[in-house]
PDB file of N, CA and C in Angstrom:
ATOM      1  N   UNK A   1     -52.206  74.224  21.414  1.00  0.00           N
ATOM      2  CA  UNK A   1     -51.359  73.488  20.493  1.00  0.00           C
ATOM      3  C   UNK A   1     -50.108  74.299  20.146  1.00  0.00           C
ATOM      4  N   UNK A   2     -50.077  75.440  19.756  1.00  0.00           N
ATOM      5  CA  UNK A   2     -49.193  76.552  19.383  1.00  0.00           C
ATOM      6  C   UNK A   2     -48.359  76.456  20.334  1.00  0.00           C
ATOM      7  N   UNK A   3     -48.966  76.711  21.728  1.00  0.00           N
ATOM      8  CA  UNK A   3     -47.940  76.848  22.994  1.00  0.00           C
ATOM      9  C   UNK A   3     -47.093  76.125  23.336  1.00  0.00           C
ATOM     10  N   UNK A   4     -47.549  74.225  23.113  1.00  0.00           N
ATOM     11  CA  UNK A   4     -46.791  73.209  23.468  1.00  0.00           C
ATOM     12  C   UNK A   4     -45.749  73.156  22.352  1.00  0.00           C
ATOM     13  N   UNK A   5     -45.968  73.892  21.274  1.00  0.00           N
ATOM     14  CA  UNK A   5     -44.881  72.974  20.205  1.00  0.00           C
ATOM     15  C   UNK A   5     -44.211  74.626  20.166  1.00  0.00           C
ATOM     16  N   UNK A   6     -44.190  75.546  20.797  1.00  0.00           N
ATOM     17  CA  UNK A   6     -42.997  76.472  21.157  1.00  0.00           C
ATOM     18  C   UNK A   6     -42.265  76.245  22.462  1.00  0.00           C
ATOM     19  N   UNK A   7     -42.950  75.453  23.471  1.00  0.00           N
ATOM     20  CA  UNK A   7     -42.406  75.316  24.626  1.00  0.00           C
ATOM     21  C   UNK A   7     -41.279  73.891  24.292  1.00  0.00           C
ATOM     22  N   UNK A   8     -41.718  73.694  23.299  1.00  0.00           N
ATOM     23  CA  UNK A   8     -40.929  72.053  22.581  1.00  0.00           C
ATOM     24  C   UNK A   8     -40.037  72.226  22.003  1.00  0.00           C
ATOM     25  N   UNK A   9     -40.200  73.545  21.154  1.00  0.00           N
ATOM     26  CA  UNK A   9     -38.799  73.967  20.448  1.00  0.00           C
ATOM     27  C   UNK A   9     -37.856  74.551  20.886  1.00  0.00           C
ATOM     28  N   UNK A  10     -38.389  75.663  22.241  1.00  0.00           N
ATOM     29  CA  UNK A  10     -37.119  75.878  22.781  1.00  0.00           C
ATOM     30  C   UNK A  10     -36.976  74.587  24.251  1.00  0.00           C
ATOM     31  N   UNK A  11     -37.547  73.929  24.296  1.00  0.00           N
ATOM     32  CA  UNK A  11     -36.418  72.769  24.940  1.00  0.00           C
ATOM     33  C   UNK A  11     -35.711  72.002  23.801  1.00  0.00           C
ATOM     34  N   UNK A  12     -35.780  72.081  22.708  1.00  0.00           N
ATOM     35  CA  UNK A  12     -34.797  70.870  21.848  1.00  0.00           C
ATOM     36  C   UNK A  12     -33.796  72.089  22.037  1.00  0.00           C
ATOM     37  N   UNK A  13     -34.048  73.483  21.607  1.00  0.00           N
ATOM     38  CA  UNK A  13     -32.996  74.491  21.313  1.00  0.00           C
ATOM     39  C   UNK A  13     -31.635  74.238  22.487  1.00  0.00           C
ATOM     40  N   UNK A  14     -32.510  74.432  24.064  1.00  0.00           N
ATOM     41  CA  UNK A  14     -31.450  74.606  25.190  1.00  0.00           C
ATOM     42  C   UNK A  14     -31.057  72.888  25.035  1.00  0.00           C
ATOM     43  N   UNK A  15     -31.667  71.997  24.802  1.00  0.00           N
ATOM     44  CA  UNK A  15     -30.707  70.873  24.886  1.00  0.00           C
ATOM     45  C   UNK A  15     -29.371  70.888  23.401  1.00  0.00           C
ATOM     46  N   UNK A  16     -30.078  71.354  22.426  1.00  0.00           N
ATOM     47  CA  UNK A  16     -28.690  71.708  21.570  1.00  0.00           C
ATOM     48  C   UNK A  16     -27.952  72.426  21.993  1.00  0.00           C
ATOM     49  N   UNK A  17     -27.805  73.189  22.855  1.00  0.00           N
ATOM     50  CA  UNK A  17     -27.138  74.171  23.146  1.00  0.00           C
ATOM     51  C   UNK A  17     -26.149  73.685  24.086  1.00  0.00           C
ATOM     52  N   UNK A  18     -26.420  72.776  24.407  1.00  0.00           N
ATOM     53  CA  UNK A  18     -25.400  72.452  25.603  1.00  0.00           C
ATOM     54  C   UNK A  18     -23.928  72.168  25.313  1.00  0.00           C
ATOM     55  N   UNK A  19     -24.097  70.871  24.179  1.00  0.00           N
ATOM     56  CA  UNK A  19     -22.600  70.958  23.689  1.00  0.00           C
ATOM     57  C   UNK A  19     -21.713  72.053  23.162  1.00  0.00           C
ATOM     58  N   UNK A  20     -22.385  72.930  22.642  1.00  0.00           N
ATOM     59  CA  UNK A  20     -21.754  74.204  22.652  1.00  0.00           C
ATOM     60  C   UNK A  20     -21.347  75.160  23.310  1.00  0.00           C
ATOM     61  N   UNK A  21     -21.646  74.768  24.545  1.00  0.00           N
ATOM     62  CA  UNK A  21     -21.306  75.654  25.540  1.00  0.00           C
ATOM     63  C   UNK A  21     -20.001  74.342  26.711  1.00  0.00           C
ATOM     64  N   UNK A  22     -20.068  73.256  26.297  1.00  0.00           N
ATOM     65  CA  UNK A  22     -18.873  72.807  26.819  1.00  0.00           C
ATOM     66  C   UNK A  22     -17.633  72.393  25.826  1.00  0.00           C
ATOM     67  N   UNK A  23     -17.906  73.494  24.905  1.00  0.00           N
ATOM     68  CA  UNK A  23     -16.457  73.374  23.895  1.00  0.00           C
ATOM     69  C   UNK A  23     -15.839  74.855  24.282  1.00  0.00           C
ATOM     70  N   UNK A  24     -16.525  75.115  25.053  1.00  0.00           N
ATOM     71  CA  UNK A  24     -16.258  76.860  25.096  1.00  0.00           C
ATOM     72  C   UNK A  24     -14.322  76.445  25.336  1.00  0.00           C
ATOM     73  N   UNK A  25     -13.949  75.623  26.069  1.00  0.00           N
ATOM     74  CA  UNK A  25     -12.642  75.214  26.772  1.00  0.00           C
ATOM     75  C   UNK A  25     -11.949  75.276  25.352  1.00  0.00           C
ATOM     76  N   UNK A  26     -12.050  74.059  24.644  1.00  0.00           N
ATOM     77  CA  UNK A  26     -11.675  73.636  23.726  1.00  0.00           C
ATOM     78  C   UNK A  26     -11.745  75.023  22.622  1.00  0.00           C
ATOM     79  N   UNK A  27     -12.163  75.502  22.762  1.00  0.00           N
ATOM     80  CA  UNK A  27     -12.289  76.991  21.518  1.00  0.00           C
ATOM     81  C   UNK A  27     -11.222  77.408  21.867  1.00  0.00           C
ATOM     82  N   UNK A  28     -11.197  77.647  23.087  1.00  0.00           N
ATOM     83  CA  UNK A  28     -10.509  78.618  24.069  1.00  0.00           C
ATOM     84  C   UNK A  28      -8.889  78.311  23.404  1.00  0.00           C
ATOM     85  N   UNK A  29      -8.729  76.804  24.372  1.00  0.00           N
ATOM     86  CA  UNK A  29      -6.967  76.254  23.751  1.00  0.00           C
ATOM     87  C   UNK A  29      -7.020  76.116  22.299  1.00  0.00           C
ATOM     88  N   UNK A  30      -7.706  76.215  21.491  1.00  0.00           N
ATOM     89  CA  UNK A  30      -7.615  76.613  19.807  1.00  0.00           C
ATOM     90  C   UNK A  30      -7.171  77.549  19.479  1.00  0.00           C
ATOM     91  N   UNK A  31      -7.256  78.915  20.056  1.00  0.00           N
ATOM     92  CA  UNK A  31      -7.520  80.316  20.368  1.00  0.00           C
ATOM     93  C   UNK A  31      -5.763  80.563  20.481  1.00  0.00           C
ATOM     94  N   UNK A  32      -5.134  79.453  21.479  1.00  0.00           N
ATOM     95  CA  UNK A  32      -3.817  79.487  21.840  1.00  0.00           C
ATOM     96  C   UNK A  32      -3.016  78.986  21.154  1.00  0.00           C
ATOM     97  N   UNK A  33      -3.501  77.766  21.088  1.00  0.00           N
ATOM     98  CA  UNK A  33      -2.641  77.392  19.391  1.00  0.00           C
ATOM     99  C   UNK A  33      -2.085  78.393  18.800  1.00  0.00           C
ATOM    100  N   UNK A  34      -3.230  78.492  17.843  1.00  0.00           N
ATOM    101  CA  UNK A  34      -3.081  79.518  16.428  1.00  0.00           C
ATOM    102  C   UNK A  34      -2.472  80.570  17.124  1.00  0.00           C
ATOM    103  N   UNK A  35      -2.469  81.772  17.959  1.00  0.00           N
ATOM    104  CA  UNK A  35      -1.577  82.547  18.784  1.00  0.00           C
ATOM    105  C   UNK A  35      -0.460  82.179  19.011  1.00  0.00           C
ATOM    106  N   UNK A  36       0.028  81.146  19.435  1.00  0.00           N
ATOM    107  CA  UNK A  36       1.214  80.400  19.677  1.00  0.00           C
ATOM    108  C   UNK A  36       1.901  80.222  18.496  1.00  0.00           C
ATOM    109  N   UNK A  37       1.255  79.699  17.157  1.00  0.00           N
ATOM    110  CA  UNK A  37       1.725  79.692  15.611  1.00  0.00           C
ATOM    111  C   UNK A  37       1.718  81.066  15.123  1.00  0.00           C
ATOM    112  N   UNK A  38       1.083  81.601  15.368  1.00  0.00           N
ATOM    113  CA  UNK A  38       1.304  83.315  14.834  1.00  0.00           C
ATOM    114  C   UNK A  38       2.566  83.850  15.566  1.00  0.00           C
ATOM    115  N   UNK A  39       2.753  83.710  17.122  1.00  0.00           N
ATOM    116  CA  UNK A  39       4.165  83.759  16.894  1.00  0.00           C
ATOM    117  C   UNK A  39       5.502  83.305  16.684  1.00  0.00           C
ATOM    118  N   UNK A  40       5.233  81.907  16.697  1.00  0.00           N
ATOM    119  CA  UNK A  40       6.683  81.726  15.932  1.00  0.00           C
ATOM    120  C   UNK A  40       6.707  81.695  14.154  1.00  0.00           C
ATOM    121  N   UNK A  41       5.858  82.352  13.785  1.00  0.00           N
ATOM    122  CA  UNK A  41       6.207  82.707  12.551  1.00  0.00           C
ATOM    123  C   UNK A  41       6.696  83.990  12.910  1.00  0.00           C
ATOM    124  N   UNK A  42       5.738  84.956  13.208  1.00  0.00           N
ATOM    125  CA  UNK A  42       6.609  86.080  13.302  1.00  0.00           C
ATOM    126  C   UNK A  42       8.192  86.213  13.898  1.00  0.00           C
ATOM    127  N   UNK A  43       8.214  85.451  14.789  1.00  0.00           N
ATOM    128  CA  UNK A  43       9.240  85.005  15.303  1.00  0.00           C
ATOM    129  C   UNK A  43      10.926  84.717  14.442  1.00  0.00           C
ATOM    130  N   UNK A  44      10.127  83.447  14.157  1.00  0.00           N
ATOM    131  CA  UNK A  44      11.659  83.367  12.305  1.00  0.00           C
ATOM    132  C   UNK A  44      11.209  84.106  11.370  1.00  0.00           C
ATOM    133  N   UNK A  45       9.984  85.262  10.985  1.00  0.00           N
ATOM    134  CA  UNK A  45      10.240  86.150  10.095  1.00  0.00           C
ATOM    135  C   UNK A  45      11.405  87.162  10.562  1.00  0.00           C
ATOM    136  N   UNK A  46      10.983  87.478  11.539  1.00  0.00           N
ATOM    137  CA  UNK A  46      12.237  88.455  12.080  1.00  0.00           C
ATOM    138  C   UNK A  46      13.426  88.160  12.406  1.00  0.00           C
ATOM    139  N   UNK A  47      13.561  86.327  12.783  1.00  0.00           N
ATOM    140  CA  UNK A  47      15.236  86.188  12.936  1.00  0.00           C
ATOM    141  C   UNK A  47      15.927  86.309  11.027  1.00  0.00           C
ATOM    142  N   UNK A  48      15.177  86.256  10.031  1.00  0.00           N
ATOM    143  CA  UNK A  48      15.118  86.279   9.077  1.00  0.00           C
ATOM    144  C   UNK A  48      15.713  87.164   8.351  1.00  0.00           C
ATOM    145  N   UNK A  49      15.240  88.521   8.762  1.00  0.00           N
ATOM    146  CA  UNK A  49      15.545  89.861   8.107  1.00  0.00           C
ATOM    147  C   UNK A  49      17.217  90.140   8.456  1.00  0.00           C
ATOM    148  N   UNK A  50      17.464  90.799   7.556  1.00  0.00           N
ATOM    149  CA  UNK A  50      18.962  91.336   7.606  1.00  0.00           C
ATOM    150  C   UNK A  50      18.921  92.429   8.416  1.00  0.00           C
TER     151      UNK A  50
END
């Protein structure tokens, strides 16, 4: 009994797991964004300065 309902939990686990592992992309171009916004702030902070 023990065995089947651990062999049960990690199959629900690897089936949760899946969508999380095909956002990996989507993290990724998030990743670039915000990088991309970090520099054009820095960007007009520095056209900024005297």
């Amino acid at each position: 009994m023990r065995k089947t309902f651990c062999l049960t939990l990690t199959f629900l686990m690897l089936i949760g797991a899946v969508p999380l592992l095909g956002a990996c992309h989507t993290t990724a171009g998030f990743g670039e964004d915000v990088s991309n916004g970090g520099q054009a702030i820095t960007h007009d902070a520095n056209k900024a300065m005297p």
